[in-house]
C-alpha atoms as a PDB file:
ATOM      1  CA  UNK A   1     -57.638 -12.281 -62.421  1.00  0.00           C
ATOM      2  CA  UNK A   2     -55.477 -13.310 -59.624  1.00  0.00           C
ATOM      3  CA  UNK A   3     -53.697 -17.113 -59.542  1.00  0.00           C
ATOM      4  CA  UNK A   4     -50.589 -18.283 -57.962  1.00  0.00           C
ATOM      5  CA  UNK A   5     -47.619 -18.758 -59.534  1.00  0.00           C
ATOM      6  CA  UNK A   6     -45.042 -21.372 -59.008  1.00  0.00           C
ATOM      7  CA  UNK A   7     -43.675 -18.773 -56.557  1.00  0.00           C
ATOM      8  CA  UNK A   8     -46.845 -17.820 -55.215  1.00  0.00           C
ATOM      9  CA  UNK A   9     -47.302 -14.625 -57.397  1.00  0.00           C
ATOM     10  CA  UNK A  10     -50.964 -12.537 -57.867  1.00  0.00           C
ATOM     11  CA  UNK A  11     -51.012 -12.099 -61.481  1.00  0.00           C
ATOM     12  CA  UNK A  12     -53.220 -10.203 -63.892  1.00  0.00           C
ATOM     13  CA  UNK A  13     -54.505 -12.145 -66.618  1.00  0.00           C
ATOM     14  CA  UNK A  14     -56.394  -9.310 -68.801  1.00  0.00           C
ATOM     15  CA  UNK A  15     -59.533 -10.298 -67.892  1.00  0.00           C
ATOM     16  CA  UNK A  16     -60.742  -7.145 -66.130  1.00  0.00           C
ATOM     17  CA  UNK A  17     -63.966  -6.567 -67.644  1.00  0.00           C
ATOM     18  CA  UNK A  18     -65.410  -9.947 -66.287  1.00  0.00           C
ATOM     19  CA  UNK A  19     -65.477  -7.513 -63.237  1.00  0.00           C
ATOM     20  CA  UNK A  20     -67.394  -4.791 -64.509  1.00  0.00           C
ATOM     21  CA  UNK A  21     -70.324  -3.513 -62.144  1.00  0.00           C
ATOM     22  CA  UNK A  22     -73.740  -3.119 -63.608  1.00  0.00           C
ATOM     23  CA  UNK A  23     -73.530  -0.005 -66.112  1.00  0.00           C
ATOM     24  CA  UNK A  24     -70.034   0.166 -65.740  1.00  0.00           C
ATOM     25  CA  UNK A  25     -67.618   0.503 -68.927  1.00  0.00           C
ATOM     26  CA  UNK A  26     -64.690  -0.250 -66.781  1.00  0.00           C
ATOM     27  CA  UNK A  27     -64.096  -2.320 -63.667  1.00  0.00           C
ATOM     28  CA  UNK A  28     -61.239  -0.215 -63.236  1.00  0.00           C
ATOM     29  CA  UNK A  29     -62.957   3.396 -62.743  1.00  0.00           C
ATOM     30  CA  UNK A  30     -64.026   5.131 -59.660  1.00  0.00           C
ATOM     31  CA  UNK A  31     -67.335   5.558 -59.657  1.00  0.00           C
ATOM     32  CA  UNK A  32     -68.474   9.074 -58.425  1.00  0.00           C
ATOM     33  CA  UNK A  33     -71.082  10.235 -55.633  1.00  0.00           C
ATOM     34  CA  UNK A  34     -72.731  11.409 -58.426  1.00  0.00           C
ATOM     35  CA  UNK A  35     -72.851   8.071 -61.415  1.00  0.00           C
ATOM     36  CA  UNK A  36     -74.518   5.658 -58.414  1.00  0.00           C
ATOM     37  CA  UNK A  37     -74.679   6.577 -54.570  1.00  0.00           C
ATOM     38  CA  UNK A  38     -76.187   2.911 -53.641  1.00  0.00           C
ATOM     39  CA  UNK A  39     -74.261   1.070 -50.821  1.00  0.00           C
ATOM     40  CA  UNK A  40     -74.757  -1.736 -52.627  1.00  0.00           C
ATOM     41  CA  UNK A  41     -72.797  -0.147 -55.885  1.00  0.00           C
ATOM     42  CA  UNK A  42     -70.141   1.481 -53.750  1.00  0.00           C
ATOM     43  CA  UNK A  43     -69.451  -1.330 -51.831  1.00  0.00           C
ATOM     44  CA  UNK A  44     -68.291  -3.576 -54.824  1.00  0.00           C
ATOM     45  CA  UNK A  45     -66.175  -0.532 -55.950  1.00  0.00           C
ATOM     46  CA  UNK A  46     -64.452  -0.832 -52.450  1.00  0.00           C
ATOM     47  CA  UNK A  47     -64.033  -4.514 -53.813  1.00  0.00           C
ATOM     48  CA  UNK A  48     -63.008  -3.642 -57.154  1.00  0.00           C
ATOM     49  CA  UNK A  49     -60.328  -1.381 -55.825  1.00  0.00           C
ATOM     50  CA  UNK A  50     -59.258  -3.902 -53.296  1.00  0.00           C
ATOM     51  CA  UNK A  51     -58.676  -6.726 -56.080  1.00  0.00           C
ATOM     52  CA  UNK A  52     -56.561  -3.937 -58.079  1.00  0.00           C
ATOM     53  CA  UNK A  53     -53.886  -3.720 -54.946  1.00  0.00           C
ATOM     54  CA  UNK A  54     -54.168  -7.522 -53.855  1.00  0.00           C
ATOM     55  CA  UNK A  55     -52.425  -8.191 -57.433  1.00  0.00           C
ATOM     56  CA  UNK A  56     -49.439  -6.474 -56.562  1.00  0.00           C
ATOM     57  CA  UNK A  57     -48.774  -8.717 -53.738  1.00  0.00           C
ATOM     58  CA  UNK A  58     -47.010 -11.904 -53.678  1.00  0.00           C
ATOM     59  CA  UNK A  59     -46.525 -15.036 -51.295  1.00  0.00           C
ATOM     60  CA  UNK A  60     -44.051 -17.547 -50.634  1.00  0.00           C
ATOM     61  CA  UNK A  61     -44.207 -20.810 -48.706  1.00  0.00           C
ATOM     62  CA  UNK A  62     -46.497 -22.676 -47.927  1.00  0.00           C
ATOM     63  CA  UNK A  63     -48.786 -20.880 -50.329  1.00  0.00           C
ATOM     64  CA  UNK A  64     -48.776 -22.285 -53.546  1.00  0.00           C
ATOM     65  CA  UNK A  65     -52.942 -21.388 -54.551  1.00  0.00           C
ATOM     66  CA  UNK A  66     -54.745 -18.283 -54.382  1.00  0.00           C
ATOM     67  CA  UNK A  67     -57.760 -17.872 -55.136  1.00  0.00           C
ATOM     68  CA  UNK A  68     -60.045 -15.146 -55.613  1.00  0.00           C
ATOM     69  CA  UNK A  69     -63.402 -15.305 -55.544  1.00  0.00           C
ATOM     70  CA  UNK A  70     -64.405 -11.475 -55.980  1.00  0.00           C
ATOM     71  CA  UNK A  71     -62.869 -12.438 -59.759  1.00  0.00           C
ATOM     72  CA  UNK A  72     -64.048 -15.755 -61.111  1.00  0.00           C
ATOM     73  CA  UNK A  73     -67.360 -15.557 -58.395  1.00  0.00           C
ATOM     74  CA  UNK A  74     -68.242 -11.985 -59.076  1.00  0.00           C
ATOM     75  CA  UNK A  75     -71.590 -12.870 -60.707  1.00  0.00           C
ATOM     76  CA  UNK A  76     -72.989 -14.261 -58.190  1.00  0.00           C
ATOM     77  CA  UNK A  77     -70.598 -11.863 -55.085  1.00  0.00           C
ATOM     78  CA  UNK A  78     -72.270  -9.159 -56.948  1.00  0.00           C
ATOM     79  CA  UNK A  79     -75.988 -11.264 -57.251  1.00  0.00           C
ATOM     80  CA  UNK A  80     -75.423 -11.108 -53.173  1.00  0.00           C
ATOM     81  CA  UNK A  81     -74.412  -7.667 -52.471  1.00  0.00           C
ATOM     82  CA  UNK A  82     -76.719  -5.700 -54.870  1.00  0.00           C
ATOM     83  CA  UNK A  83     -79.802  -8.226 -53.499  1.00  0.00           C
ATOM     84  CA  UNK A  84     -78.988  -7.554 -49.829  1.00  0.00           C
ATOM     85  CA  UNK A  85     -76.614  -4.963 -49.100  1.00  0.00           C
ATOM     86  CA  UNK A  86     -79.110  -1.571 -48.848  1.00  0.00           C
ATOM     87  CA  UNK A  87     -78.768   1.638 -46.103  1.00  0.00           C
ATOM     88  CA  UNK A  88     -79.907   1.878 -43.084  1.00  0.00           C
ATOM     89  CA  UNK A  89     -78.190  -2.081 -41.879  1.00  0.00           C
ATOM     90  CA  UNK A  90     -76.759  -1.315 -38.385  1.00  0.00           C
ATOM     91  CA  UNK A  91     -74.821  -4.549 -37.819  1.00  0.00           C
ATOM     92  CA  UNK A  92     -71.914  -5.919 -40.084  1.00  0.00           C
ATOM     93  CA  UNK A  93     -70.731  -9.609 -39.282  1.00  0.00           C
ATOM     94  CA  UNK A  94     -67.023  -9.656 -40.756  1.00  0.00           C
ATOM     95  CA  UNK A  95     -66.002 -13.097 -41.758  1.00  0.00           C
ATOM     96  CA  UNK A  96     -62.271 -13.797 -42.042  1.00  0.00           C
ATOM     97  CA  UNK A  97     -61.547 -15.128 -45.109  1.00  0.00           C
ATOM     98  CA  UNK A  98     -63.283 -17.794 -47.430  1.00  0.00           C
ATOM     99  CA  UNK A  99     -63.250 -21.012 -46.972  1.00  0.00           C
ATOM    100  CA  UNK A 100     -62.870 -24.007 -50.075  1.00  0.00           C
ATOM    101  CA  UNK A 101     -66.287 -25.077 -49.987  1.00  0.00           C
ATOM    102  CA  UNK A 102     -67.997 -21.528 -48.793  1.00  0.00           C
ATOM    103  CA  UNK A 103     -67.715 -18.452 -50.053  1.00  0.00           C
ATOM    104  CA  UNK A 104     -64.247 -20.098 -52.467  1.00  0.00           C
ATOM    105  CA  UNK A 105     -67.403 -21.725 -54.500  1.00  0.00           C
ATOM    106  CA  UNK A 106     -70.508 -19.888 -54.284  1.00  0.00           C
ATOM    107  CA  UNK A 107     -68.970 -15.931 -53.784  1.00  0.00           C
ATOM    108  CA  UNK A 108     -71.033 -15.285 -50.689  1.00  0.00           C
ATOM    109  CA  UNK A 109     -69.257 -15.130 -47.443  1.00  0.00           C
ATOM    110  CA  UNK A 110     -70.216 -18.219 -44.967  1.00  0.00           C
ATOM    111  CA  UNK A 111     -71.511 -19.278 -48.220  1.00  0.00           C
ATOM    112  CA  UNK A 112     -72.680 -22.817 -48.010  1.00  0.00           C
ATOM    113  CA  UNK A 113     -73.910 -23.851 -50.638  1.00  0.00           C
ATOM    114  CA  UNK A 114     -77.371 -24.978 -49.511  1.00  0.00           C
ATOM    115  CA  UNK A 115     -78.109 -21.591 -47.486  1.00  0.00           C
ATOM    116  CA  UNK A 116     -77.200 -19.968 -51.068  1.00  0.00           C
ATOM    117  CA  UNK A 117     -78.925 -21.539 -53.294  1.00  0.00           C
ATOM    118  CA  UNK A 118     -82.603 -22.411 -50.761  1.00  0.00           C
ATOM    119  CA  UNK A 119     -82.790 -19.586 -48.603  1.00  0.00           C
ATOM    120  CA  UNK A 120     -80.555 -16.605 -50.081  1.00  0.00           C
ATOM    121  CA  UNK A 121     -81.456 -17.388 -53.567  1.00  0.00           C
ATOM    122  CA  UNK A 122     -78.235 -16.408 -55.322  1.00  0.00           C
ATOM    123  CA  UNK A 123     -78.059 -16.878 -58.895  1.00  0.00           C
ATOM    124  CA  UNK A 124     -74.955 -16.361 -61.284  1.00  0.00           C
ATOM    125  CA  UNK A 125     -72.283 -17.813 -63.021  1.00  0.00           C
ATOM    126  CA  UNK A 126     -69.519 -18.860 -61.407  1.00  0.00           C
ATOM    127  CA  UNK A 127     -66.174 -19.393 -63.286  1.00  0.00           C
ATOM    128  CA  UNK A 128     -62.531 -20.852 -62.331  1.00  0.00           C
ATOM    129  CA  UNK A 129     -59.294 -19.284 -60.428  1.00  0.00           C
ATOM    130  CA  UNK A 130     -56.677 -19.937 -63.258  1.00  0.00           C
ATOM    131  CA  UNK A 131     -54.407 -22.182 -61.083  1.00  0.00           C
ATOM    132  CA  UNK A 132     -56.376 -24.658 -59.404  1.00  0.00           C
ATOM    133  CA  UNK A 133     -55.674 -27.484 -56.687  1.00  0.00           C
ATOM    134  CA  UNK A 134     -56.446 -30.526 -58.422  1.00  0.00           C
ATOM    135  CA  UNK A 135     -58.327 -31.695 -55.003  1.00  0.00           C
ATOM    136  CA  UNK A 136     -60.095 -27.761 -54.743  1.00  0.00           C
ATOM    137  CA  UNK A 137     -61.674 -27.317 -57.886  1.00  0.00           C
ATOM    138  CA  UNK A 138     -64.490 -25.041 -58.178  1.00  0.00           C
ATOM    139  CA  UNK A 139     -67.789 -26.309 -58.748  1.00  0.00           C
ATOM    140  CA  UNK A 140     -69.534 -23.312 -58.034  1.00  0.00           C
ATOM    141  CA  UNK A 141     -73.491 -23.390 -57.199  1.00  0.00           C
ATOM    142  CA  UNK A 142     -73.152 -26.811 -58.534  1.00  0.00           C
ATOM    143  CA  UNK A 143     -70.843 -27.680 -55.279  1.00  0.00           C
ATOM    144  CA  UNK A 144     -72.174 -30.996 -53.762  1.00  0.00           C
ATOM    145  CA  UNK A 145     -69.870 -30.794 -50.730  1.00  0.00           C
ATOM    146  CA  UNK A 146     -71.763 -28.363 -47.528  1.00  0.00           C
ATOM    147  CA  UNK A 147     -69.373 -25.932 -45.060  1.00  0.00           C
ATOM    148  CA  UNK A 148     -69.546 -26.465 -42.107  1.00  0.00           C
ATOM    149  CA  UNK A 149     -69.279 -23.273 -40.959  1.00  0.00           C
ATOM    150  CA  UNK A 150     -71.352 -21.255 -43.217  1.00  0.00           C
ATOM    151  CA  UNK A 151     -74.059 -24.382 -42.441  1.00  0.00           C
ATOM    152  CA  UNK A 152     -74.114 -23.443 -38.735  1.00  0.00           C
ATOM    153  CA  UNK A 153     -73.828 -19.441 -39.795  1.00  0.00           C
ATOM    154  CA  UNK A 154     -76.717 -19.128 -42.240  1.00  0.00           C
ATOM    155  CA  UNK A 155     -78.526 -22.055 -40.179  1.00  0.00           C
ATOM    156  CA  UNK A 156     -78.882 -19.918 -37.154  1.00  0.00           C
ATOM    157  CA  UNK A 157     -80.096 -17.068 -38.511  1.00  0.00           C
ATOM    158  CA  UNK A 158     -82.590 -18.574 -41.133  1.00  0.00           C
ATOM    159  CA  UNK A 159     -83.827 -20.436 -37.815  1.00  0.00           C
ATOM    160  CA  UNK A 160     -84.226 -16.846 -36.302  1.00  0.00           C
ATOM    161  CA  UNK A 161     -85.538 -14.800 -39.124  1.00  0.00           C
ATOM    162  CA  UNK A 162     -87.110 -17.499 -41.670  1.00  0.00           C
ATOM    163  CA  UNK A 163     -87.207 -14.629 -44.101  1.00  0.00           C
ATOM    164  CA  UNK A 164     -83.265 -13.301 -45.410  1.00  0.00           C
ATOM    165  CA  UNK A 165     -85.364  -9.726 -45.784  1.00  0.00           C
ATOM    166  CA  UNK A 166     -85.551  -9.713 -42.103  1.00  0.00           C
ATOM    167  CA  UNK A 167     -82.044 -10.372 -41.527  1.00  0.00           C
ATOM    168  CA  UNK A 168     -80.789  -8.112 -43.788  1.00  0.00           C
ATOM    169  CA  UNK A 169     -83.144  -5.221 -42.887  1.00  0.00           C
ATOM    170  CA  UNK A 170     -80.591  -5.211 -39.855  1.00  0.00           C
ATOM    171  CA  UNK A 171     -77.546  -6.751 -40.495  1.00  0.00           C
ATOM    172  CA  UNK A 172     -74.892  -7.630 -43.742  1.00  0.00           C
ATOM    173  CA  UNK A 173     -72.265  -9.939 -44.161  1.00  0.00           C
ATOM    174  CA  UNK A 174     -68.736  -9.164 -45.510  1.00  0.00           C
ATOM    175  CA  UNK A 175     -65.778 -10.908 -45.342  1.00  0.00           C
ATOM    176  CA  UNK A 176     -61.875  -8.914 -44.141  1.00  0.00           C
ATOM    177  CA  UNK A 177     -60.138 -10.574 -46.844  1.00  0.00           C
ATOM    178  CA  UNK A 178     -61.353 -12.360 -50.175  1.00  0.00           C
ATOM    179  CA  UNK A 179     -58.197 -14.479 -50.910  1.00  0.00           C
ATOM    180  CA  UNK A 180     -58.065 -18.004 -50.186  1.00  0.00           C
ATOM    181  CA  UNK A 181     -54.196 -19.522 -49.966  1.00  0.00           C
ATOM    182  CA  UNK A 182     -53.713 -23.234 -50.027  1.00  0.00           C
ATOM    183  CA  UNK A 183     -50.186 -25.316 -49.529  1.00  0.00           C
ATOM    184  CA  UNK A 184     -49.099 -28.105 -52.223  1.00  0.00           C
ATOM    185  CA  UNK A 185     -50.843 -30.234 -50.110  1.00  0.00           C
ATOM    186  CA  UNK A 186     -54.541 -28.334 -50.742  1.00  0.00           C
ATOM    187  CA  UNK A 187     -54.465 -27.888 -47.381  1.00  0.00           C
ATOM    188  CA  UNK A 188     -56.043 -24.400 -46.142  1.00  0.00           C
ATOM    189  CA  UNK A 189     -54.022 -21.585 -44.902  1.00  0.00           C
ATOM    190  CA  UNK A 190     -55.635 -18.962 -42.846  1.00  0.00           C
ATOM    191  CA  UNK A 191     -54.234 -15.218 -43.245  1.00  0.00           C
ATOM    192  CA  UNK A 192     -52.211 -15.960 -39.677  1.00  0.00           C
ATOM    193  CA  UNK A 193     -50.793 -18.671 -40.786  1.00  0.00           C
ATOM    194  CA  UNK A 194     -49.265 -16.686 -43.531  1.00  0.00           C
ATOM    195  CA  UNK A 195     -45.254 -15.231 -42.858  1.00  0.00           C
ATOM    196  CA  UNK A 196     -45.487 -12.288 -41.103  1.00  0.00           C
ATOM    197  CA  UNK A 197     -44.509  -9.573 -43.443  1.00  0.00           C
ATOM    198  CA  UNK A 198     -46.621 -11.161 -46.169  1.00  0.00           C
ATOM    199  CA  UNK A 199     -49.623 -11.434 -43.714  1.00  0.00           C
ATOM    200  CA  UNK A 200     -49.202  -7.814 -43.138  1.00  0.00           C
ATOM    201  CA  UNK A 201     -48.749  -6.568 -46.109  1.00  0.00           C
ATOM    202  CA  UNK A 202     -52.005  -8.359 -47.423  1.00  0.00           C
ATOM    203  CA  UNK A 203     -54.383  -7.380 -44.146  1.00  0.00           C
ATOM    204  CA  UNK A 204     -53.356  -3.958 -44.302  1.00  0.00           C
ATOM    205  CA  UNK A 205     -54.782  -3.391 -47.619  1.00  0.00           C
ATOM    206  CA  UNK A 206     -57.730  -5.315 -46.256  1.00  0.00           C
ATOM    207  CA  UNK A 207     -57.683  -3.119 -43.200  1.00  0.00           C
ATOM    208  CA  UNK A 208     -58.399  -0.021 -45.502  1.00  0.00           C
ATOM    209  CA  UNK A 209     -60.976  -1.684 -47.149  1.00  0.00           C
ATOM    210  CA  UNK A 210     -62.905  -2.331 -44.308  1.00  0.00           C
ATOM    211  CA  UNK A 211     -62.643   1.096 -43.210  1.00  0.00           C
ATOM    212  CA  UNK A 212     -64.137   2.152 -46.626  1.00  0.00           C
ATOM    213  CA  UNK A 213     -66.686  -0.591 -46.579  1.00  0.00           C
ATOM    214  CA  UNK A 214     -67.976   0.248 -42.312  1.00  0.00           C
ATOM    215  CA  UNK A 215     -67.896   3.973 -43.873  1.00  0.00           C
ATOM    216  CA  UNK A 216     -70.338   2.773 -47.186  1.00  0.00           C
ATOM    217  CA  UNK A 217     -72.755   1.109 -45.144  1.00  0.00           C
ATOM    218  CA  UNK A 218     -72.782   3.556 -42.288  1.00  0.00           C
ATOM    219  CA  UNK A 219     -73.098   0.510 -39.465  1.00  0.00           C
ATOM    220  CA  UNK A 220     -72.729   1.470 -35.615  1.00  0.00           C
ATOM    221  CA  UNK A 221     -72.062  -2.105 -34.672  1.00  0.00           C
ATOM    222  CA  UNK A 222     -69.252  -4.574 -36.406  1.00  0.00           C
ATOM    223  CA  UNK A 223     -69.242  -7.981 -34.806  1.00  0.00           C
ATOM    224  CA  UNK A 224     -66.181 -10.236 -35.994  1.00  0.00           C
ATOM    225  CA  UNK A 225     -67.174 -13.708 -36.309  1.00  0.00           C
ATOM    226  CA  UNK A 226     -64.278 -15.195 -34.470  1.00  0.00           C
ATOM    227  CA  UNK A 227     -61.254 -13.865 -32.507  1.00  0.00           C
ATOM    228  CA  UNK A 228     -58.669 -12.813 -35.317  1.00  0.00           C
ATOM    229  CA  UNK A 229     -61.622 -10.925 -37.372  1.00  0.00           C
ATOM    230  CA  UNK A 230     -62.836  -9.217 -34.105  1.00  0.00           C
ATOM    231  CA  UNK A 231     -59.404  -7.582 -33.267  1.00  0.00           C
ATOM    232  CA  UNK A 232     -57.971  -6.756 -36.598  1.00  0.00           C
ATOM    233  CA  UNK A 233     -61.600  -5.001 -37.031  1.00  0.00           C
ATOM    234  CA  UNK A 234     -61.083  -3.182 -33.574  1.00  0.00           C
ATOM    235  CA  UNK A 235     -57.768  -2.504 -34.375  1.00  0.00           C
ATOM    236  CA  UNK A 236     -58.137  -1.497 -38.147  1.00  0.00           C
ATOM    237  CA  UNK A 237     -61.207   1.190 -37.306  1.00  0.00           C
ATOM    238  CA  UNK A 238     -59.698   2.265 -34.439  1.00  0.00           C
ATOM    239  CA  UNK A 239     -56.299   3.582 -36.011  1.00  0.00           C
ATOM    240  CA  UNK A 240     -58.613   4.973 -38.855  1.00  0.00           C
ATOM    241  CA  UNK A 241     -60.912   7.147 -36.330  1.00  0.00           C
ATOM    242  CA  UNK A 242     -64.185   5.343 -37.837  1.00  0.00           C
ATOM    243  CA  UNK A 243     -66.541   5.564 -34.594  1.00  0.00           C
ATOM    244  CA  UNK A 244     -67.879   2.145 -34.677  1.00  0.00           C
ATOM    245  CA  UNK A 245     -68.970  -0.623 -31.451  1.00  0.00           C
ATOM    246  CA  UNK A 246     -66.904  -3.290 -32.471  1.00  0.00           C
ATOM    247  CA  UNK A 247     -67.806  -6.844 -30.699  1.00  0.00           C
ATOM    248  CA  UNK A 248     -67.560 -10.615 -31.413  1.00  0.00           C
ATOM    249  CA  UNK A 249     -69.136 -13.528 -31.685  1.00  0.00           C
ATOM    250  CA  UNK A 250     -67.245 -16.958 -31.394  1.00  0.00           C
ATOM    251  CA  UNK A 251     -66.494 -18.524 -35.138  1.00  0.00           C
ATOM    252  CA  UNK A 252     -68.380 -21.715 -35.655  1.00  0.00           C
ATOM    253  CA  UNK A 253     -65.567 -23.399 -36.926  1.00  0.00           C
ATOM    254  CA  UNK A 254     -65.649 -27.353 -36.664  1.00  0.00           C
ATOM    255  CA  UNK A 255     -61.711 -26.910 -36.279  1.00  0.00           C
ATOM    256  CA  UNK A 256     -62.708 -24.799 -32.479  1.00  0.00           C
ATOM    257  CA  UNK A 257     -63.982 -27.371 -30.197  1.00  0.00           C
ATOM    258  CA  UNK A 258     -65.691 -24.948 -28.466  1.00  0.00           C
ATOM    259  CA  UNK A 259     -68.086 -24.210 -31.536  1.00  0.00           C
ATOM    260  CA  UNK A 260     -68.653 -27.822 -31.915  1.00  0.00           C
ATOM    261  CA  UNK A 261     -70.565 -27.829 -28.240  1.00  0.00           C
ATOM    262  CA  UNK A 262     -73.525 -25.646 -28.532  1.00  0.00           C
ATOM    263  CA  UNK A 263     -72.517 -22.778 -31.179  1.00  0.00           C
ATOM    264  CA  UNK A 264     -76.048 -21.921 -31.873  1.00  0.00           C
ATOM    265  CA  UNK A 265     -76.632 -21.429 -27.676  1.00  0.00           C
ATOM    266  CA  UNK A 266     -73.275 -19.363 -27.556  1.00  0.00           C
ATOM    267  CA  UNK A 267     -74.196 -17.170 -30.630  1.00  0.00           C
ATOM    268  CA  UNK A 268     -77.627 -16.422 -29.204  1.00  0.00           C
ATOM    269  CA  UNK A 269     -76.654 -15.320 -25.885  1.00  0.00           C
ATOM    270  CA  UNK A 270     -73.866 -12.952 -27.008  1.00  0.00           C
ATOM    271  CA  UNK A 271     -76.266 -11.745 -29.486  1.00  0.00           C
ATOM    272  CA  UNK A 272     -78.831 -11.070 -26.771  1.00  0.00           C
ATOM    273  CA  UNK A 273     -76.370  -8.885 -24.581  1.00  0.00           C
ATOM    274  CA  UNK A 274     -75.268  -7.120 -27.284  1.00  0.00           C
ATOM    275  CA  UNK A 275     -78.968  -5.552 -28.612  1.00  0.00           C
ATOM    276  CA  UNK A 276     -78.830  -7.778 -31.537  1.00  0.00           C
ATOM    277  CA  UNK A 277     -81.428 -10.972 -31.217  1.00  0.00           C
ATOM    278  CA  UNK A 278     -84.266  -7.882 -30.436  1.00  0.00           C
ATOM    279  CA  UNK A 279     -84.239  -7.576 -34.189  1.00  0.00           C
ATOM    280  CA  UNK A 280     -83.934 -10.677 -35.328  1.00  0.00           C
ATOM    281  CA  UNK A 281     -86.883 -12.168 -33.846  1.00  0.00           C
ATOM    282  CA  UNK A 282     -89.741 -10.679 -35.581  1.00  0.00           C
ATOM    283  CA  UNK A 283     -91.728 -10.311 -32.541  1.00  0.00           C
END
């Protein structure tokens, strides 16, 4: 599993087969066209593989934690993706990166912990990163604390669709990177905060796997939930060739004052001009 070191190293602890996928002998295998052609199965081998080359990398200040929820939060990451993630979805919202009280406890990006638990009934076991922030520990399901941003993320839409089969008839959720990196401090470090050959180094693998993931699900529309996710989305597919729309949406971040005036009213209009609300609304 991956941890930080004193020097901000992704480590492998020999605990591989706590990543295993259903029917799977070893997390570390391809799986074949052949042994399970589900989205939903591919997808987390895109994951799998992605965890494999995140290990290699290491950071140095101010990251002192990384965590990785695709290890200790597979259960209920995989819970998600194999109750949700099916063909024919034409939209994928791409998240940035978890955040400590989202998708850090529960495995689910945006995943506040109330939308998890009430309306996408996840269910799983979630473990621990083996280096924790004494002020970031990882409750899992059990979390008491709500995200602000996943609140306002799965809010809207359960306000739209009421049903999460509705939503995800259309749409998935999927997140560019699964690392979350935290100073001495606990404080949270977004992937551009990060020095800039480390940062690059980490998105590019992340860039692939995106490219593998649009490819999985066969989406025509990507819409990055914030800015940075938007154009390293745009960018990423475009360099790869993978003939995708690629749009935005504005991240409803309590850090962007903009988000804090209206998000829901902002979210709905862009998804209106963009083809999107049509499906949502179940009328």
């Amino acid at each position: 599993m991956l941890h930080g070191s004193e020097t901000g190293k992704l480590c492998a602890d020999g605990q591989e087969e706590d990543l295993a996928l259903c029917g799977s002998d070893d997390s570390g295998s391809k799986l074949s066209p052949e042994a399970n052609v589900t989205p939903s199965a591919r997808l987390l081998q895109v994951e799998l593989e992605l965890n494999l080359h995140l290990r290699r990398l290491s950071f140095s200040e101010p990251v002192r934690y990384i965590y990785n929820p695709l290890e200790y939060a597979w259960d209920t990451h995989r819970c998600y993706v194999e109750k949700y993630c099916r063909g024919g979805q034409r939209v994928l919202f791409l998240g940035m990166n978890p955040g400590p009280f989202g998708m850090a406890q529960t495995g689910v990006p945006f995943g506040e912990i109330r939308s998890v638990v009430d309306w996408l009934k996840i269910t799983g076991e979630v473990g621990h990163p083996p280096d924790e922030h004494p002020k970031r520990r990882i409750t899992g399901l059990a979390c008491t604390q709500s995200e602000v941003s996943g609140a306002r993320f799965w809010g809207f839409f359960r306000k739209l669709c009421e049903d999460p089969t509705l939503f995800f008839s259309h749409c998935f959720v999927h997140n560019l990177c699964p690392l979350i990196f935290m100073s001495a401090s606990g404080k949270n470090l977004t992937p551009p905060e990060l020095p800039l050959g480390e940062r690059e180094a980490l998105l590019g693998l992340c860039d692939t796997a995106l490219c593998q993931a649009v490819q999985v699900l066969g989406v025509s529309m990507v819409i990055g939930v914030g800015k940075v996710a938007e154009q390293r989305a745009r960018r990423a597919l475009s360099a790869a060739g993978v003939n995708v729309r690629v749009e935005g949406i504005m991240h409803p971040s309590p850090r962007n004052p903009q988000a804090n005036k209206c998000w829901e009213d902002k979210a709905r209009a862009k998804l209106e001009e963009l083809g999107v609300l049509s499906l949502l609304n179940n009328m």
